[in-house]
C-alpha atoms as a PDB file:
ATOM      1  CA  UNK A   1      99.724 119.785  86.479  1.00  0.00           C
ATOM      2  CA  UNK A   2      98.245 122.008  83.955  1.00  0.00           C
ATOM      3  CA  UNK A   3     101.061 120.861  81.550  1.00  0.00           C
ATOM      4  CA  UNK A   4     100.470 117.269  81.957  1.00  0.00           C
ATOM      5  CA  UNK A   5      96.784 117.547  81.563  1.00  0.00           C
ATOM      6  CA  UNK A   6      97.268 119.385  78.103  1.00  0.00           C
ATOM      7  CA  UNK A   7     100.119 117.033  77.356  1.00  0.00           C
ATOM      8  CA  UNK A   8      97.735 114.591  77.558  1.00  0.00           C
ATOM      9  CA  UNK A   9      94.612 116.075  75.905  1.00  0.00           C
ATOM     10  CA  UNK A  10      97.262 116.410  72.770  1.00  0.00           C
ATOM     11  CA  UNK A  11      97.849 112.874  72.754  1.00  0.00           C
ATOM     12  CA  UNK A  12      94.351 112.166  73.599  1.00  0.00           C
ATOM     13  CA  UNK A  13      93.715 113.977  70.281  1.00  0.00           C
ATOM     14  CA  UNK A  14      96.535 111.834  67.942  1.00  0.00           C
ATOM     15  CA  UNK A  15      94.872 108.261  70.019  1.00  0.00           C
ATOM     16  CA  UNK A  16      91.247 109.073  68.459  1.00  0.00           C
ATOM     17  CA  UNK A  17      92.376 109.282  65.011  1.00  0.00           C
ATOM     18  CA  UNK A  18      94.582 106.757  65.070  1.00  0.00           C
ATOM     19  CA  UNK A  19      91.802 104.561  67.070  1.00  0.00           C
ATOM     20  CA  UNK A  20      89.924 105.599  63.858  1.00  0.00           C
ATOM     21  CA  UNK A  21      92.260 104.142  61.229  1.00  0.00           C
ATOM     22  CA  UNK A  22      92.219 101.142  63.217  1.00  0.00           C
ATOM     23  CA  UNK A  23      88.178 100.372  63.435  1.00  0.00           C
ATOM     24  CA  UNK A  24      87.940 100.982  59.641  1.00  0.00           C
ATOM     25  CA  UNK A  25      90.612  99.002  58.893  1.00  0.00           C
ATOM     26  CA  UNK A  26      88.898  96.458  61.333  1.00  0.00           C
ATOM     27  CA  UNK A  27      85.824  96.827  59.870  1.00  0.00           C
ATOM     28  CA  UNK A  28      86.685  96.363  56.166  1.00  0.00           C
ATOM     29  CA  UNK A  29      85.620  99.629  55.148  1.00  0.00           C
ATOM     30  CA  UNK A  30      89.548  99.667  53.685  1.00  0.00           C
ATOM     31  CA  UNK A  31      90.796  97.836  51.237  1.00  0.00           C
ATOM     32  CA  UNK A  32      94.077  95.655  51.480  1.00  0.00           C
ATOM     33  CA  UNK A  33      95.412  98.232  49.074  1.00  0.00           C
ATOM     34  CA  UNK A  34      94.257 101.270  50.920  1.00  0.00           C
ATOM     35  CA  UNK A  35      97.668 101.037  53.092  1.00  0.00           C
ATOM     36  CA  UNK A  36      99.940 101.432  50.095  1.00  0.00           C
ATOM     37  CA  UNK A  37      98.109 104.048  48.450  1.00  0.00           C
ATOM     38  CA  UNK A  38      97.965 106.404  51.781  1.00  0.00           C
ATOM     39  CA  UNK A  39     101.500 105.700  52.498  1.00  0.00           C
ATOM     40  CA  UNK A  40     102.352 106.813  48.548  1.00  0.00           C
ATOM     41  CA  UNK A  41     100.240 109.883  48.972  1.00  0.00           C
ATOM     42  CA  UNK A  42     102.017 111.305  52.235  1.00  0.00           C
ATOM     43  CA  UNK A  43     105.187 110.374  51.421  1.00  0.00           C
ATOM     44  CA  UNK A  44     105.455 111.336  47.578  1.00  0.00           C
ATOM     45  CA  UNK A  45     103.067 114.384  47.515  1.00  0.00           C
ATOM     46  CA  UNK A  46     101.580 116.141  50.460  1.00  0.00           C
ATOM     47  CA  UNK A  47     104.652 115.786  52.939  1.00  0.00           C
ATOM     48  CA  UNK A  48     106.818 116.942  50.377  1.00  0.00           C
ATOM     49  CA  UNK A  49     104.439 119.870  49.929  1.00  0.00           C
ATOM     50  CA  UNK A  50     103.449 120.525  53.518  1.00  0.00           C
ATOM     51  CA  UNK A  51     107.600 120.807  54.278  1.00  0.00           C
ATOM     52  CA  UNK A  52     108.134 123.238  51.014  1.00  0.00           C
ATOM     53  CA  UNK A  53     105.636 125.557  52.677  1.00  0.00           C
ATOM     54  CA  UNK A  54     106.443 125.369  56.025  1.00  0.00           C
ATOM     55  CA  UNK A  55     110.314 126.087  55.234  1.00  0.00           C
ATOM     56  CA  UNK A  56     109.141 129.231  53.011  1.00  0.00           C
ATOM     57  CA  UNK A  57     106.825 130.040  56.270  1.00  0.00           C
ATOM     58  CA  UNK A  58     108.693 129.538  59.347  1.00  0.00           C
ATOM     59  CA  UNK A  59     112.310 130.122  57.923  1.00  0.00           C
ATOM     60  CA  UNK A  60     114.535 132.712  57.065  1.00  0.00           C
ATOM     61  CA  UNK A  61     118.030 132.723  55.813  1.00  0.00           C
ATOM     62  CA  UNK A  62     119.412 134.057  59.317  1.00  0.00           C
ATOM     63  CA  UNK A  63     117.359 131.417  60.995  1.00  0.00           C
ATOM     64  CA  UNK A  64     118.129 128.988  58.785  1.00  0.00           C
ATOM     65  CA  UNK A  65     122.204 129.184  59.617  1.00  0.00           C
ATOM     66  CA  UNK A  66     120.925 128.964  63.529  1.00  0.00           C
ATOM     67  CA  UNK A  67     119.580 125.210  63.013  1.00  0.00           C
ATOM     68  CA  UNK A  68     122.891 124.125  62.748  1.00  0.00           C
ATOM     69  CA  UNK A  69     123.323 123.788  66.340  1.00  0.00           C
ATOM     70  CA  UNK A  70     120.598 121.375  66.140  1.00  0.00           C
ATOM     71  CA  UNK A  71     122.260 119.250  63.443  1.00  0.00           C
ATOM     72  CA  UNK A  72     125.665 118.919  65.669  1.00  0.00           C
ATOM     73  CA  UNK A  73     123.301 118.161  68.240  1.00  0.00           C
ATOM     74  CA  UNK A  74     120.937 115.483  66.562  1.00  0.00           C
ATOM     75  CA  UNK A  75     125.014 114.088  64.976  1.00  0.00           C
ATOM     76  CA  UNK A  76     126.003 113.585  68.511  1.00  0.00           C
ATOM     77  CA  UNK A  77     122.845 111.673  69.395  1.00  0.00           C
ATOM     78  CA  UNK A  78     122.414 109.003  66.832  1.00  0.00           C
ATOM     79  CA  UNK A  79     126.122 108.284  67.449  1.00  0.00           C
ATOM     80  CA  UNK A  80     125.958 107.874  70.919  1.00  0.00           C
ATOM     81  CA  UNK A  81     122.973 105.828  69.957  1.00  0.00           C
ATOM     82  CA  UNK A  82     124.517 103.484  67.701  1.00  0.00           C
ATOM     83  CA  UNK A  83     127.748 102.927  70.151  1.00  0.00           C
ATOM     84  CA  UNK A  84     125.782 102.221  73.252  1.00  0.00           C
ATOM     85  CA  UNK A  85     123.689  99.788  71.117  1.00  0.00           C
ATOM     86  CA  UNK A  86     126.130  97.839  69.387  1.00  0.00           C
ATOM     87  CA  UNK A  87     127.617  97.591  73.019  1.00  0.00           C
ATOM     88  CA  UNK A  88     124.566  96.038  74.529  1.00  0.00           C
ATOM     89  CA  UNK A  89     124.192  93.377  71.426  1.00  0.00           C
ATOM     90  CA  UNK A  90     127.390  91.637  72.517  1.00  0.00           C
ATOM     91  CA  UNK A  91     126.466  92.182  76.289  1.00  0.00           C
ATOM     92  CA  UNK A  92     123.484  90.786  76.620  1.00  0.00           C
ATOM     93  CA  UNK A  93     123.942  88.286  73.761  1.00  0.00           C
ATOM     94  CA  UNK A  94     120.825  89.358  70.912  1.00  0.00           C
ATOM     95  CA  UNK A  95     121.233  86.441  68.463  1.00  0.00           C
ATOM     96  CA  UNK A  96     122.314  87.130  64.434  1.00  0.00           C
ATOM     97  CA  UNK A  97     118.677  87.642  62.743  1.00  0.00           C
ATOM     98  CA  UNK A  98     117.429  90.126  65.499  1.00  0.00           C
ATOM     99  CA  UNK A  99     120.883  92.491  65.880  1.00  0.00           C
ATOM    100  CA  UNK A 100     120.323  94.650  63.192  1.00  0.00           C
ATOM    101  CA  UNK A 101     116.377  95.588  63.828  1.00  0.00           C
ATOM    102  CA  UNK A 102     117.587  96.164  68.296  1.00  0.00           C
ATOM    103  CA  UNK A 103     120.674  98.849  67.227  1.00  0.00           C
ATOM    104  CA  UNK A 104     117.785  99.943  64.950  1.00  0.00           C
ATOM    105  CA  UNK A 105     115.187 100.355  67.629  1.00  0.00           C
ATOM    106  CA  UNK A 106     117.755 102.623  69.743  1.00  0.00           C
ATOM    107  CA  UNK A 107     118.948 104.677  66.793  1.00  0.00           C
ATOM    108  CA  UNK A 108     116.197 105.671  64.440  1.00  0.00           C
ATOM    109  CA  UNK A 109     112.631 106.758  64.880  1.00  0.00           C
ATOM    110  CA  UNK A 110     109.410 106.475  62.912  1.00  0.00           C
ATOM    111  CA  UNK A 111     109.414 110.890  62.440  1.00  0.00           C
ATOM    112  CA  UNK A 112     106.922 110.752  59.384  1.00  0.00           C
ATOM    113  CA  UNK A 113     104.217 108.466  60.710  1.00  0.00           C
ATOM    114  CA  UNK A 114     104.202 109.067  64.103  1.00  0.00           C
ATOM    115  CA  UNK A 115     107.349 111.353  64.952  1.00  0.00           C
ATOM    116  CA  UNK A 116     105.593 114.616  62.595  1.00  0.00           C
ATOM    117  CA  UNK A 117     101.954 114.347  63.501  1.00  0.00           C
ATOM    118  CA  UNK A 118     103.022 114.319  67.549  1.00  0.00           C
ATOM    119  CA  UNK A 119     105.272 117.116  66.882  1.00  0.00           C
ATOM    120  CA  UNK A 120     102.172 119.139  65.252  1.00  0.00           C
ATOM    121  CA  UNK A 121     100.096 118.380  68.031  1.00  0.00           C
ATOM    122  CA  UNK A 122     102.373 118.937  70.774  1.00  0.00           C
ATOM    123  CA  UNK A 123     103.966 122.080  69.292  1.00  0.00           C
ATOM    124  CA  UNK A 124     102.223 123.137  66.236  1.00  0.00           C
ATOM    125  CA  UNK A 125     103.471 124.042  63.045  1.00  0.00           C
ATOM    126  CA  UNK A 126     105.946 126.278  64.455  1.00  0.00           C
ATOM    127  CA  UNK A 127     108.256 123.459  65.461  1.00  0.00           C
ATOM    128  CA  UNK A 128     108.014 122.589  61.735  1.00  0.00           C
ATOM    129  CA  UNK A 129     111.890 123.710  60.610  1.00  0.00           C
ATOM    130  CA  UNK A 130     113.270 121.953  63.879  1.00  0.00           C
ATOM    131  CA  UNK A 131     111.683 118.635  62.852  1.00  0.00           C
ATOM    132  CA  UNK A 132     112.806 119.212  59.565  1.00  0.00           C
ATOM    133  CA  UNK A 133     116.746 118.860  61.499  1.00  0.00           C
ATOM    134  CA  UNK A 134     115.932 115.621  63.046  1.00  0.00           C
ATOM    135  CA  UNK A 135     114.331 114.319  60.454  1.00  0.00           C
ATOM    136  CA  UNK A 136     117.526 115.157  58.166  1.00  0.00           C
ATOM    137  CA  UNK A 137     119.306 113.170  60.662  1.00  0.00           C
ATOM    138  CA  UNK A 138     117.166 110.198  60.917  1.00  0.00           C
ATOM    139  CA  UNK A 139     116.931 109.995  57.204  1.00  0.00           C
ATOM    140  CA  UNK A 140     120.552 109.744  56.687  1.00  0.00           C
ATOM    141  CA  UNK A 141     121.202 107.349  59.695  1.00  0.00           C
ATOM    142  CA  UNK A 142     118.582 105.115  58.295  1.00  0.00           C
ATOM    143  CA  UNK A 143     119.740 104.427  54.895  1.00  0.00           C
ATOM    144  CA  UNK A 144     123.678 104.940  55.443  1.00  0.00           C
ATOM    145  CA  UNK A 145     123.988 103.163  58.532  1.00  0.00           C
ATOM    146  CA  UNK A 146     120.664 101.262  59.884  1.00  0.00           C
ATOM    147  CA  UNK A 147     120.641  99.460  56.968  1.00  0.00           C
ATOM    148  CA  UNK A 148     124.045  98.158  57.075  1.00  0.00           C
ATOM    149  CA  UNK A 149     123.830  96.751  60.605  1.00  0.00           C
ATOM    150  CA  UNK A 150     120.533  94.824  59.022  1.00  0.00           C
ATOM    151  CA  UNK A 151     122.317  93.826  56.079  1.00  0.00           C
ATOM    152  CA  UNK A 152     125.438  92.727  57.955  1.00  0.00           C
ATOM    153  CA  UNK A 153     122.740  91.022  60.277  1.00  0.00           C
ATOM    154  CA  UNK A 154     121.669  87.960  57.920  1.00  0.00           C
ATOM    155  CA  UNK A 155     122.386  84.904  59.207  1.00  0.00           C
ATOM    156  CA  UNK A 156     122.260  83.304  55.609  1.00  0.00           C
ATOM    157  CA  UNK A 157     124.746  85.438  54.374  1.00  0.00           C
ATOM    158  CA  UNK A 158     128.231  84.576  53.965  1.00  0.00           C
ATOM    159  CA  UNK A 159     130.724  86.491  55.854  1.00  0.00           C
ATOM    160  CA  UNK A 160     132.924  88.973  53.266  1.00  0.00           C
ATOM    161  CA  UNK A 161     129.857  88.729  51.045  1.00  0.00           C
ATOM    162  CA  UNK A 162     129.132  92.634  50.519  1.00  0.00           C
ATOM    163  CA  UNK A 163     125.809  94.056  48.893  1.00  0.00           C
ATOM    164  CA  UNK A 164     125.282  97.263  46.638  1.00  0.00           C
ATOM    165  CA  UNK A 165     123.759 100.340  48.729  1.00  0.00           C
ATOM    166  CA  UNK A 166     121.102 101.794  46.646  1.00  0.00           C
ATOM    167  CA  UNK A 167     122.326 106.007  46.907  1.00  0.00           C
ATOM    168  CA  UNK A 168     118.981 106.418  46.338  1.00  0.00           C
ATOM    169  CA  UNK A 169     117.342 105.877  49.372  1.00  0.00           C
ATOM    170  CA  UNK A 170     118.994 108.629  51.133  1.00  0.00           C
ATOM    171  CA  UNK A 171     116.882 111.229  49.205  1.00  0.00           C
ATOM    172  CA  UNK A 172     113.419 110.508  49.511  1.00  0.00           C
ATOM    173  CA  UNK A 173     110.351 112.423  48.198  1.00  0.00           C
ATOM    174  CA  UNK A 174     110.586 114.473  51.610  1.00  0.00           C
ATOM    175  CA  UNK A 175     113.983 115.208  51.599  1.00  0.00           C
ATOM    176  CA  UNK A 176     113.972 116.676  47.954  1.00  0.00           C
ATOM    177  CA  UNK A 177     110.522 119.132  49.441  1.00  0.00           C
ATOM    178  CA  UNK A 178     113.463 120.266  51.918  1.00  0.00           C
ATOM    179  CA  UNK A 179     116.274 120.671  49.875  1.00  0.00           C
ATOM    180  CA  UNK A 180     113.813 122.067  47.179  1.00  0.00           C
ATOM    181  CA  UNK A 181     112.145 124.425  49.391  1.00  0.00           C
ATOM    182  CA  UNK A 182     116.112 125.281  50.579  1.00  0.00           C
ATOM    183  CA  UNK A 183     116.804 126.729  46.868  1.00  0.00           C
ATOM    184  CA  UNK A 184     113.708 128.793  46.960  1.00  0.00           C
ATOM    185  CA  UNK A 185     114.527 130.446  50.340  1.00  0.00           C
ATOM    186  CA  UNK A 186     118.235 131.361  49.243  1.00  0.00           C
ATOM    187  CA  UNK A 187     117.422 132.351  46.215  1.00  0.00           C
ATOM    188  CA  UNK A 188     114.358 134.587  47.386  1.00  0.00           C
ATOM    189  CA  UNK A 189     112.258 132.970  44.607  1.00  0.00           C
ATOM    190  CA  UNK A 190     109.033 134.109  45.038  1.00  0.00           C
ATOM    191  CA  UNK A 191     105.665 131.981  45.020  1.00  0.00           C
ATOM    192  CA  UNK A 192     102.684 133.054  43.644  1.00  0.00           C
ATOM    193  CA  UNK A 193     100.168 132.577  46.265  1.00  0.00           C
ATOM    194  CA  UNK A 194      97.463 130.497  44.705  1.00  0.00           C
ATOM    195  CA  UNK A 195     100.313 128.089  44.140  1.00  0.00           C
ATOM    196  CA  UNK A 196     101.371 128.588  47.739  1.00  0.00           C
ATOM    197  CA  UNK A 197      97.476 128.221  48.943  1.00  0.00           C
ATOM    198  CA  UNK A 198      97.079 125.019  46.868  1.00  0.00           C
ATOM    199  CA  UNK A 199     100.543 123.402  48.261  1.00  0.00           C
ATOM    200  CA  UNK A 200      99.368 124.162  51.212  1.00  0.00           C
ATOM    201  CA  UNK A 201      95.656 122.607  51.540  1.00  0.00           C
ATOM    202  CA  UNK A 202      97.566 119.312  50.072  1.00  0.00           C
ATOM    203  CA  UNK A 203      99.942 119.731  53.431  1.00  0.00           C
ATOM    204  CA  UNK A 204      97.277 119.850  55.456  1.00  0.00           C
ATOM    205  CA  UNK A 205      96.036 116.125  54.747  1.00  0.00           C
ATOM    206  CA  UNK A 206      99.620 115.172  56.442  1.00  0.00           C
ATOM    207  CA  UNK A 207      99.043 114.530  59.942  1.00  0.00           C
ATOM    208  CA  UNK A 208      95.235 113.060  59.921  1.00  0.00           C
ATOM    209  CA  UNK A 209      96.104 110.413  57.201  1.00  0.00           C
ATOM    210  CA  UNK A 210      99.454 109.614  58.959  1.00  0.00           C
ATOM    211  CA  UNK A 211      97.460 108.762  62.198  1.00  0.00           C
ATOM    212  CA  UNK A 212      94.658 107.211  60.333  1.00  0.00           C
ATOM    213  CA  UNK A 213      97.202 104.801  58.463  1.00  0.00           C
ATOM    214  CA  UNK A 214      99.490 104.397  61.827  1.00  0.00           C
ATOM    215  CA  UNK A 215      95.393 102.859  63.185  1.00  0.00           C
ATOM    216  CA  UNK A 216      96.008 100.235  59.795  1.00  0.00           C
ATOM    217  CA  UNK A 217      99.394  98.943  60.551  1.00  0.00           C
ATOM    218  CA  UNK A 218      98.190  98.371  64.326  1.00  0.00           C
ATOM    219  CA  UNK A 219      95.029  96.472  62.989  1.00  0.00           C
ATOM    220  CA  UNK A 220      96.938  94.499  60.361  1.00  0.00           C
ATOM    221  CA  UNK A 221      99.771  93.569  63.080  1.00  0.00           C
ATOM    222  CA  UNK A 222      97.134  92.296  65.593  1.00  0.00           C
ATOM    223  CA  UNK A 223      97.333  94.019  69.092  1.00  0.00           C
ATOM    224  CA  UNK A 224      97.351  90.238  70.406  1.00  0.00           C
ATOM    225  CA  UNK A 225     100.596  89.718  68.503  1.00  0.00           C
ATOM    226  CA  UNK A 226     102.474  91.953  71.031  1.00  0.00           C
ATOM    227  CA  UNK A 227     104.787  90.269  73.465  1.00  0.00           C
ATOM    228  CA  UNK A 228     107.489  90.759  75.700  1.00  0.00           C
ATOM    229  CA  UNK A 229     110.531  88.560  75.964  1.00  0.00           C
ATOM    230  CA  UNK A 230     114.407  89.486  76.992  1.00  0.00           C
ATOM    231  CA  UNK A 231     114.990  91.418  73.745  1.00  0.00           C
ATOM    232  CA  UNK A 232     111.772  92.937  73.307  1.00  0.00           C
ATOM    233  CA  UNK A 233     112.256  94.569  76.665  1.00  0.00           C
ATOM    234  CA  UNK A 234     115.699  95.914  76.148  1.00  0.00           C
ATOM    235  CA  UNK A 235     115.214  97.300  72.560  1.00  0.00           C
ATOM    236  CA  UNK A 236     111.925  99.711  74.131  1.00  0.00           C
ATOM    237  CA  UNK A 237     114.185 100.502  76.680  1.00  0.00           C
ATOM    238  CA  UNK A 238     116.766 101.853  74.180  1.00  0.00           C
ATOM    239  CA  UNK A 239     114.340 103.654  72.277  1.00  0.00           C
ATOM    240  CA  UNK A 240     111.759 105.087  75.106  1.00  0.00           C
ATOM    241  CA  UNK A 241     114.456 105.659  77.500  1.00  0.00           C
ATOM    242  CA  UNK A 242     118.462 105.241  76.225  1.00  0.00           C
ATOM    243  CA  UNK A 243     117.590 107.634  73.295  1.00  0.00           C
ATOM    244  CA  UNK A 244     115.678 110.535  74.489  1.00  0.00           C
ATOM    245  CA  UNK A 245     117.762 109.968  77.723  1.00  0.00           C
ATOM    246  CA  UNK A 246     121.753 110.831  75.356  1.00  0.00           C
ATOM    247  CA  UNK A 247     119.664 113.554  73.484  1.00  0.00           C
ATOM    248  CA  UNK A 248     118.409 115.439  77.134  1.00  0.00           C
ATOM    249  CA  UNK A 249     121.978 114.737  78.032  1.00  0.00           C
ATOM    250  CA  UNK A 250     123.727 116.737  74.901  1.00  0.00           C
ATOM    251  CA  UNK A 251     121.223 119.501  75.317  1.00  0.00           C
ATOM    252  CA  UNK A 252     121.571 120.056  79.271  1.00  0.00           C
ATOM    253  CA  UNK A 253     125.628 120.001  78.263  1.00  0.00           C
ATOM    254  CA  UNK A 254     124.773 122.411  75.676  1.00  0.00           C
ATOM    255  CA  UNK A 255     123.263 124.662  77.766  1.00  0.00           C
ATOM    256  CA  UNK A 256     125.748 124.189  80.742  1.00  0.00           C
ATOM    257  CA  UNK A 257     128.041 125.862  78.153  1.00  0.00           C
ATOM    258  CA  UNK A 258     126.989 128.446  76.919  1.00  0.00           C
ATOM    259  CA  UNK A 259     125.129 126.587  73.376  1.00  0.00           C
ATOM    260  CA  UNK A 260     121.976 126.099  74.665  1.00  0.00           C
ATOM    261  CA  UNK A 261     119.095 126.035  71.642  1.00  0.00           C
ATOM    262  CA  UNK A 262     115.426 127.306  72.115  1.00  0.00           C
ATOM    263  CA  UNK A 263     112.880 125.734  74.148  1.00  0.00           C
ATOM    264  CA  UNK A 264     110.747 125.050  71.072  1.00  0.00           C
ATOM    265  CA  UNK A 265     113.865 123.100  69.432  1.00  0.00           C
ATOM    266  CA  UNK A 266     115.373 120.874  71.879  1.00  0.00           C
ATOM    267  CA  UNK A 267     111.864 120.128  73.206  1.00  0.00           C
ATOM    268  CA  UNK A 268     110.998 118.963  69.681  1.00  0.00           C
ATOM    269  CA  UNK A 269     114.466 116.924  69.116  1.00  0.00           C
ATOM    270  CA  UNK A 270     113.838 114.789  72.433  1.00  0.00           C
ATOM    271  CA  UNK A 271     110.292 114.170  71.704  1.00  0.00           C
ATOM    272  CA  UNK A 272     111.710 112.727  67.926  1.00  0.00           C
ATOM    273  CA  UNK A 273     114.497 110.906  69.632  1.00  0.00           C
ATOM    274  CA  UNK A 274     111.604 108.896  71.824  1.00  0.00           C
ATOM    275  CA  UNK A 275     109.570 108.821  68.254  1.00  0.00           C
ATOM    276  CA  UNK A 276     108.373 104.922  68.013  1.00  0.00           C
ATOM    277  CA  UNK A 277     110.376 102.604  65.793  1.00  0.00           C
ATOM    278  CA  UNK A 278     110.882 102.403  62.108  1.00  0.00           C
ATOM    279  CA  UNK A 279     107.860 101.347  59.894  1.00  0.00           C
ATOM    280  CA  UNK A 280     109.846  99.725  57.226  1.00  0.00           C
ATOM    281  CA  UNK A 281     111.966  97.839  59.908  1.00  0.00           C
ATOM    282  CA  UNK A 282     110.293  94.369  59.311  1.00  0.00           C
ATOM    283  CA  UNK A 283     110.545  95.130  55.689  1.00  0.00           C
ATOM    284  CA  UNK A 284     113.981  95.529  55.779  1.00  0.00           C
ATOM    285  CA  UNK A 285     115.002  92.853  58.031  1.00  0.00           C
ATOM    286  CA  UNK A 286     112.580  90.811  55.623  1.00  0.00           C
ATOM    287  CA  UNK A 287     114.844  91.655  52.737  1.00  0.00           C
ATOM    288  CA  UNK A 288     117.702  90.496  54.857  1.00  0.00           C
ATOM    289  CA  UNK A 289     116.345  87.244  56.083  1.00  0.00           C
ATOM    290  CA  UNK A 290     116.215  87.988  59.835  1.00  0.00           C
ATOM    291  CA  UNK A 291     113.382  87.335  62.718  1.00  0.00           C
ATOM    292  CA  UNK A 292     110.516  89.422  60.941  1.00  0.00           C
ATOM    293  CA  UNK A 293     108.529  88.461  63.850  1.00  0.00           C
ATOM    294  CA  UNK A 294     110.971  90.575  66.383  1.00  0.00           C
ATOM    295  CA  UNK A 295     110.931  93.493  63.994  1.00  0.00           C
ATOM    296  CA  UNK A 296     107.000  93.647  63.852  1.00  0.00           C
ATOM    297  CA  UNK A 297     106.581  93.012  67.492  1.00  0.00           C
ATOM    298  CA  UNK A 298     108.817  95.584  68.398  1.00  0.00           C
ATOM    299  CA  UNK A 299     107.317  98.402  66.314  1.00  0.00           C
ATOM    300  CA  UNK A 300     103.799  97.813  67.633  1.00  0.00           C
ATOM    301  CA  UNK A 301     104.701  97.634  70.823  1.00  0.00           C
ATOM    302  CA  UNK A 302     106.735 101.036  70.341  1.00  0.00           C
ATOM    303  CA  UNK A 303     103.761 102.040  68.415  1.00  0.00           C
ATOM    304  CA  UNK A 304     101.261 101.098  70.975  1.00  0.00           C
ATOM    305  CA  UNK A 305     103.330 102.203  74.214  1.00  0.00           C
ATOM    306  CA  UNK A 306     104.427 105.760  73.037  1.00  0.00           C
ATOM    307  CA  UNK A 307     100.660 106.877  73.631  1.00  0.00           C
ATOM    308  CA  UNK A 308     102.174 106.033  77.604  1.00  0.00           C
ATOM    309  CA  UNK A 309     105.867 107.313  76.584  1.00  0.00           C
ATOM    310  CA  UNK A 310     104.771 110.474  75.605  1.00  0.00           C
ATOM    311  CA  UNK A 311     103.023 112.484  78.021  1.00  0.00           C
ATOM    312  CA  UNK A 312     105.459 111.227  80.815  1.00  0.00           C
ATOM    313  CA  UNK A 313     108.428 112.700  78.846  1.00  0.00           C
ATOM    314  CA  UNK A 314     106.473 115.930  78.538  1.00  0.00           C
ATOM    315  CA  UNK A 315     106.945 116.116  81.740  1.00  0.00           C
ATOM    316  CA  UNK A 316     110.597 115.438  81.832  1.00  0.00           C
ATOM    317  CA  UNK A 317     110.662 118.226  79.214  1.00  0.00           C
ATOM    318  CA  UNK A 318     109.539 120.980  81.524  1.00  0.00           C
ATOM    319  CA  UNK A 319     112.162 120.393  84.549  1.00  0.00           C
ATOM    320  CA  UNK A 320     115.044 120.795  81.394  1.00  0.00           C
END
């Protein structure tokens, strides 16, 4: 009980902020541009700072090689994922224009927005380097296999036709803060700590201004625009329950064998793996000509319902 009640006084904590985002976005105290300049911030400066310190401060070069177990594990899952989705598209029949955005919903998660600031809350900054492996993950699966399902998904494009992949896209500002912060730790670079103290403070803006803008894209979606038809329904289902359900299972067979991983890391990989869905989904699926409307209404729902999600799977997390 004691759990459940701080499980949800954590949440209760991430809801107020994000409640906050939403009344000034409401309330025109932010500009139309405010969204894009937030989002630009996090992403291109203080995530990749908060994740260069973190690494330097929670890692070491022996713990480092032990998050590998993680990785195999996190592999396993998005696989899985991806199978049992593209499965369930021909099954239940999801029409060309919405297939790419449901295998999507049951494969990748929204871990900067909304996937990092729950971790921090939940688990504090501790659980920082086994984000970091999920988030590796995601970031890969996104842009060298989520997109293609999208992209393969328009239903004005000609069958054969095939479209350049931008490399790109699979290192984001984030990603190079990891891989960055890698080289230092190898290395043994040092960092003088007034740059380390400065790096830091610009970290620290992470997780408020994620909620905050998280409280924007609700307001500028409409809370009235959510709905819940055939598809809708199914796609949550894949990413509140399908997902975190094939990422409990490879843990508990982990375990059964003798490759079990800490408490602190495959509690923060099944949290991620119920992490609402993509941000940039109706962006994409925009690019690609497909039902923009599904893609928004399925991230706000995800968005809205993983205040619910979350403290119930908390739960589930302490009988593991």
């Amino acid at each position: 009980m004691a759990a459940f009640i701080t499980s949800l006084e954590s949440v209760a904590e991430i809801v107020i902020v994000i409640a906050l985002g939403f009344w000034l976005r409401n309330s025109g105290r932010l500009a139309d541009s405010f969204k894009g300049n937030i989002s630009f911030i996090i992403m291109n400066i203080a995530l990749p700072a908060s994740i260069f310190v973190s690494v330097l401060k929670y890692l070491t070069r022996d713990k480092l090689a032990s998050l590998s177990g993680g990785l195999i594990f996190a592999f396993a899952s998005f696989a899985c994922s991806y199978l049992l989705a593209w499965i369930l598209t021909k099954v239940l029949k999801i029409r060309p224009g919405r297939r790419g955005t449901f295998i999507n919903m049951f494969a990748n998660a929204n871990t900067i927005f909304i996937g990092l600031p729950l971790n921090m809350a939940l688990f504090g900054t501790k659980s920082l380097p086994y984000f970091l492996v999920y988030y590796v993950m995601n970031t890969i699966s996104t842009w060298a296999i989520g997109v293609f399902f999208i992209s393969n998904d328009d239903p004005t494009k000609e069958k054969g036709t095939k479209q350049d992949f931008n490399w790109r896209k699979l290192l984001p500002a984030p990603l190079v803060g990891f891989l960055v912060s890698l080289v230092f730790l190898l290395l043994a670079i040092p960092i003088p700590e007034w740059i380390d103290k400065t790096l830091d403070m610009v970290g620290g803006i992470v997780t408020p201004m994620s909620l905050i803008y998280i409280g924007i894209i609700l307001a500028d979606a409409g809370l009235k625009s959510i709905r819940f038809d055939h598809d809708t329904i199914w796609a949550l289902l894949g990413r509140f329950v399908f997902a975190p359900a094939i990422m409990i299972g490879f843990v508990t067979l982990g375990a059964s064998i003798g490759h079990g991983l800490p408490a602190l890391e495959s509690s923060t990989l099944i949290i991620q793996a119920a992490a609402p869905g993509l941000a940039v989904l109706p962006i994409l699926v925009g690019q690609s000509h497909g039902d923009v409307e599904y893609a928004t209404n399925v991230v706000t729902t995800s968005t809205v319902l993983f205040v619910v999600v979350v403290p119930i799977l908390m739960q589930v997390i302490n009988f593991i």
